[in-house]
Protein backbone atom coordinates (compact mmCIF):
# COMPACT_ATOMS: atom_id res chain seq x y z
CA UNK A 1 0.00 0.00 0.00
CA UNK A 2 1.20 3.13 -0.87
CA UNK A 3 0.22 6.89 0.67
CA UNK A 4 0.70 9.92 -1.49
CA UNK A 5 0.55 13.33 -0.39
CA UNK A 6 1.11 16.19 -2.75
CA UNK A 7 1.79 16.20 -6.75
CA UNK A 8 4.03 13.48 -6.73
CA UNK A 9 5.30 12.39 -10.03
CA UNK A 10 5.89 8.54 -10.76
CA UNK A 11 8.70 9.45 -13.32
CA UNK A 12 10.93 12.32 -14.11
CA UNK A 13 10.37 11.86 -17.93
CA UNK A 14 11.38 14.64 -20.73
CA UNK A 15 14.07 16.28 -18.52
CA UNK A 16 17.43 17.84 -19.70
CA UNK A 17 19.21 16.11 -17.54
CA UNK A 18 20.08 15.09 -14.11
CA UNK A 19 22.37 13.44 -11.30
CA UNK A 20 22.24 10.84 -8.76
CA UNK A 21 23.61 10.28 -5.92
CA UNK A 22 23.57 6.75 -3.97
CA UNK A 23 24.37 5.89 -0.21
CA UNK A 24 25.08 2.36 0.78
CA UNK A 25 23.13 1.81 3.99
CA UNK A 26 26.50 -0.38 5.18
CA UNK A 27 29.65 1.06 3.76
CA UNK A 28 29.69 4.04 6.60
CA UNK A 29 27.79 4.30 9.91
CA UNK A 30 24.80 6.64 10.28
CA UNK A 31 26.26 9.21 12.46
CA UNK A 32 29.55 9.22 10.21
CA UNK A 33 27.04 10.11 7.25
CA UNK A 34 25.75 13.48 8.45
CA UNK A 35 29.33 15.16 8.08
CA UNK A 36 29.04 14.10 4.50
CA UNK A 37 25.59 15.35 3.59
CA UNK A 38 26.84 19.11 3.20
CA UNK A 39 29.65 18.12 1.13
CA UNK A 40 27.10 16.04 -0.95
CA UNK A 41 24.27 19.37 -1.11
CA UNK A 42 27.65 21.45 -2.33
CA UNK A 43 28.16 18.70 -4.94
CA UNK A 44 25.01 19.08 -6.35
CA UNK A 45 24.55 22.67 -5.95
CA UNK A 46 27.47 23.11 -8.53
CA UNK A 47 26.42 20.34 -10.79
CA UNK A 48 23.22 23.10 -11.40
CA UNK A 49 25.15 25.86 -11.69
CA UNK A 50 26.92 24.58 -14.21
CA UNK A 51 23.87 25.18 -16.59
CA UNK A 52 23.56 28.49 -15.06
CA UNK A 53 26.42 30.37 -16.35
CA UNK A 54 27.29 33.85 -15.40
CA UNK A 55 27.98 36.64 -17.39
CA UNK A 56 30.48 38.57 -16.20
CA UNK A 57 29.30 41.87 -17.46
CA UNK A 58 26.16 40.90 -15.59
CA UNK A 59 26.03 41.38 -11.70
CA UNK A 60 22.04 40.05 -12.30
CA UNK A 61 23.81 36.64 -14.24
CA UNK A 62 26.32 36.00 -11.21
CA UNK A 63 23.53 37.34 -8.62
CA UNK A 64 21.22 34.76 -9.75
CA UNK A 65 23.44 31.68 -10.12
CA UNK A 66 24.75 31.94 -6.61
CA UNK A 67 21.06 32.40 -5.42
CA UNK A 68 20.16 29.03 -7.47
CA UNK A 69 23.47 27.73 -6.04
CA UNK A 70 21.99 28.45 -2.54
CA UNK A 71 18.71 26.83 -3.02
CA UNK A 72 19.56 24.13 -4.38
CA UNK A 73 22.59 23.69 -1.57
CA UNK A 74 19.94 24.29 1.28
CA UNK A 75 17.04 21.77 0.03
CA UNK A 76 19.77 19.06 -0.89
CA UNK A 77 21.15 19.06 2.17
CA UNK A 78 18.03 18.91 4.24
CA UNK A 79 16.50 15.76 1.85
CA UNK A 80 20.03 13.83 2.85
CA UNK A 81 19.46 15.19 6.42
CA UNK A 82 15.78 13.84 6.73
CA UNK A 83 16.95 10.74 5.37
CA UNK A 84 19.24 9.94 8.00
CA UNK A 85 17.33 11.32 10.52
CA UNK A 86 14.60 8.63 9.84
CA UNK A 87 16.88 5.65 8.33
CA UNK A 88 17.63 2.74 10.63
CA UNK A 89 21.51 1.55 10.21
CA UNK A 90 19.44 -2.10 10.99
CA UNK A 91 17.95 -2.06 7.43
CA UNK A 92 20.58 -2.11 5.04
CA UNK A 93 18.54 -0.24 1.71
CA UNK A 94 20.54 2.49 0.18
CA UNK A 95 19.40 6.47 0.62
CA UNK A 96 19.19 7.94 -3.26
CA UNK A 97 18.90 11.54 -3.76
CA UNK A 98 18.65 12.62 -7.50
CA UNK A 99 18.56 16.28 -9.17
CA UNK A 100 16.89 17.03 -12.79
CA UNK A 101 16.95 20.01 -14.89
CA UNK A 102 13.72 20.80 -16.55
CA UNK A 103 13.17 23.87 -18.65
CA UNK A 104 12.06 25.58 -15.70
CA UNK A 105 12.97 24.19 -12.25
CA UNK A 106 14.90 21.92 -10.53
CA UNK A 107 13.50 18.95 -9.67
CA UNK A 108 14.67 16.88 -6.46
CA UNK A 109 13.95 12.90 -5.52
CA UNK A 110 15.18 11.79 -2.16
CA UNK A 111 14.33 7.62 -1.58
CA UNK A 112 15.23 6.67 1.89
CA UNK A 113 13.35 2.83 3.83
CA UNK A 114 12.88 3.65 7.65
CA UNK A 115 10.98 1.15 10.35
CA UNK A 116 7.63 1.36 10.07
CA UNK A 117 7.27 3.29 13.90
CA UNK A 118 9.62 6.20 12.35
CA UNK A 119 7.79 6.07 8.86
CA UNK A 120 4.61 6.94 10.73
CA UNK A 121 5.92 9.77 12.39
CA UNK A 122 7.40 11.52 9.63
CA UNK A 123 3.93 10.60 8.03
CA UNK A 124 2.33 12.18 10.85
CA UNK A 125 4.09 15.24 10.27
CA UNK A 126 3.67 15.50 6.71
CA UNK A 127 -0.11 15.20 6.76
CA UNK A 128 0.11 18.21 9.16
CA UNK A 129 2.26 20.45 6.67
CA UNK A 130 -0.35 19.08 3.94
CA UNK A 131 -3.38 20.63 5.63
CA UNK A 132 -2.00 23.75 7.02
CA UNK A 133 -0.78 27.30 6.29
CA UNK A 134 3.06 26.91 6.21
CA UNK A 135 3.83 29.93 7.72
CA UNK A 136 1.27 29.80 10.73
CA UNK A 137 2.71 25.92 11.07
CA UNK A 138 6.39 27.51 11.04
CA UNK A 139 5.62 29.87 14.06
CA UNK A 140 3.87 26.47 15.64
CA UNK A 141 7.27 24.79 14.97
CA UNK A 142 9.37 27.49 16.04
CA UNK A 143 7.33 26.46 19.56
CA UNK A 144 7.17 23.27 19.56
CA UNK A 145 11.22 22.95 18.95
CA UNK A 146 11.83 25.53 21.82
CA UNK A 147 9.64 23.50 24.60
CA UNK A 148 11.03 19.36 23.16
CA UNK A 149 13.83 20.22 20.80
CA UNK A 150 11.88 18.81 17.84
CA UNK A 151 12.63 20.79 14.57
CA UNK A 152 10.95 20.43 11.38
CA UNK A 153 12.00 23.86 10.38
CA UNK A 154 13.75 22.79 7.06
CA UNK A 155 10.95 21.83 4.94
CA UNK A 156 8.65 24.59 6.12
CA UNK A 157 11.61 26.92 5.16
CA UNK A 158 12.00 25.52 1.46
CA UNK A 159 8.33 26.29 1.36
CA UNK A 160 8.39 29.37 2.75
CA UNK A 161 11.58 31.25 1.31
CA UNK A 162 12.94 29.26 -1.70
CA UNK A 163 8.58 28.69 -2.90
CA UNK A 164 9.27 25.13 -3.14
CA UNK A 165 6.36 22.48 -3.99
CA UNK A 166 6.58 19.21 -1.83
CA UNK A 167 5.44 15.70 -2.73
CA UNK A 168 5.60 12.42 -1.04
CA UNK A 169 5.16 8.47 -1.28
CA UNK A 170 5.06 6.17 2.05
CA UNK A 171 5.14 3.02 0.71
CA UNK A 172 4.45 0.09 3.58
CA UNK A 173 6.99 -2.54 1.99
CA UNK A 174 5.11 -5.53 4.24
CA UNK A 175 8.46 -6.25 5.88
CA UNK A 176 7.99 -4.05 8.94
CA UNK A 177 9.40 -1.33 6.82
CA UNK A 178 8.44 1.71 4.97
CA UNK A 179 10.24 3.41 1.66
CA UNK A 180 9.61 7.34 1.76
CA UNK A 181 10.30 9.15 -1.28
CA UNK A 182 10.17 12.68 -1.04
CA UNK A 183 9.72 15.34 -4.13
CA UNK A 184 10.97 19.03 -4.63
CA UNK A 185 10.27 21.28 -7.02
CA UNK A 186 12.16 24.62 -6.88
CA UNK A 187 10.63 26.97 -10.14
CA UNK A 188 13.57 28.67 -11.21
């Protein structure tokens, strides 16, 4: 059975191109794998800028390819950070995070599998951002992570100040685990 929240797209089909990037549940612990997740988001923000090349006569051309550079740095890095934060080093399926160019935005796929008790939560959550205003449930955040330390800041922000559109897919795999594949879409 699989839950889908948002306008999540089965296939990435008539893009420009694209990247991905795999991590092997058991070649490096999970707490050794956050130190790399910046240094991945970096990788990927200058894959895009790349296609976004500045003219040098042009302090718009270099002003907007370091903003792009910055978005796409911020929501790469929190995909590979939610991933870890709900992967379990027990269940040995790789995280995959992959980037496309379309004519018009950059498109994002992270694929993470989590325990099903995690998977709910994070499902939990979701719902919640589904059905509300995202910037009266970042002020409720904002409180919530000041009285138990919770976050869930960094997916309300790439709504909020980078205008991204979020998609997911839970998918129950019947195994006591769950495959979440979350979706970005940053217009550009």
């Amino acid at each position: 059975m699989a839950e889908v929240i948002g306008e999540f797209s089965e296939g990435m089909s008539g893009v420009d191109d694209g990247l991905t990037l795999t991590f092997s549940a058991s070649s490096i612990p999970l707490k050794h794998r956050w130190r790399n997740n910046g240094l991945s988001a970096d990788f990927l923000a200058d894959y895009v800028t790349t296609f976004f090349p500045k003219d040098e006569d042009d302090p718009a051309s270099l002003s907007r390819q370091q903003e792009i550079r910055g978005a796409v740095a911020y929501i790469a890095n929190e995909l590979l950070e939610n991933a870890m934060k709900y992967s379990e080093e027990a269940i040995a399926s790789p995280t995959t995070i992959k980037l496309v160019l379309a004519a018009d935005a950059v498109l994002f796929s992270e694929s993470n599998c989590t325990g099903a008790g995690r998977g709910a939560t994070f499902l939990g959550f979701v719902r919640e951002l589904a059905a509300s205003d995202p910037s009266e449930m970042y002020l409720r955040q904002l409180e919530r992570s000041a009285e138990s330390g919770g976050s869930g800041l960094g997916l309300l922000t790439m709504v909020n100040d980078y205008g991204a559109r979020l998609a997911w897919q839970f998918q129950d795999l019947h195994d006591g685990t769950m495959r979440i594949t979350t979706q970005v879409r940053l217009d550009i």
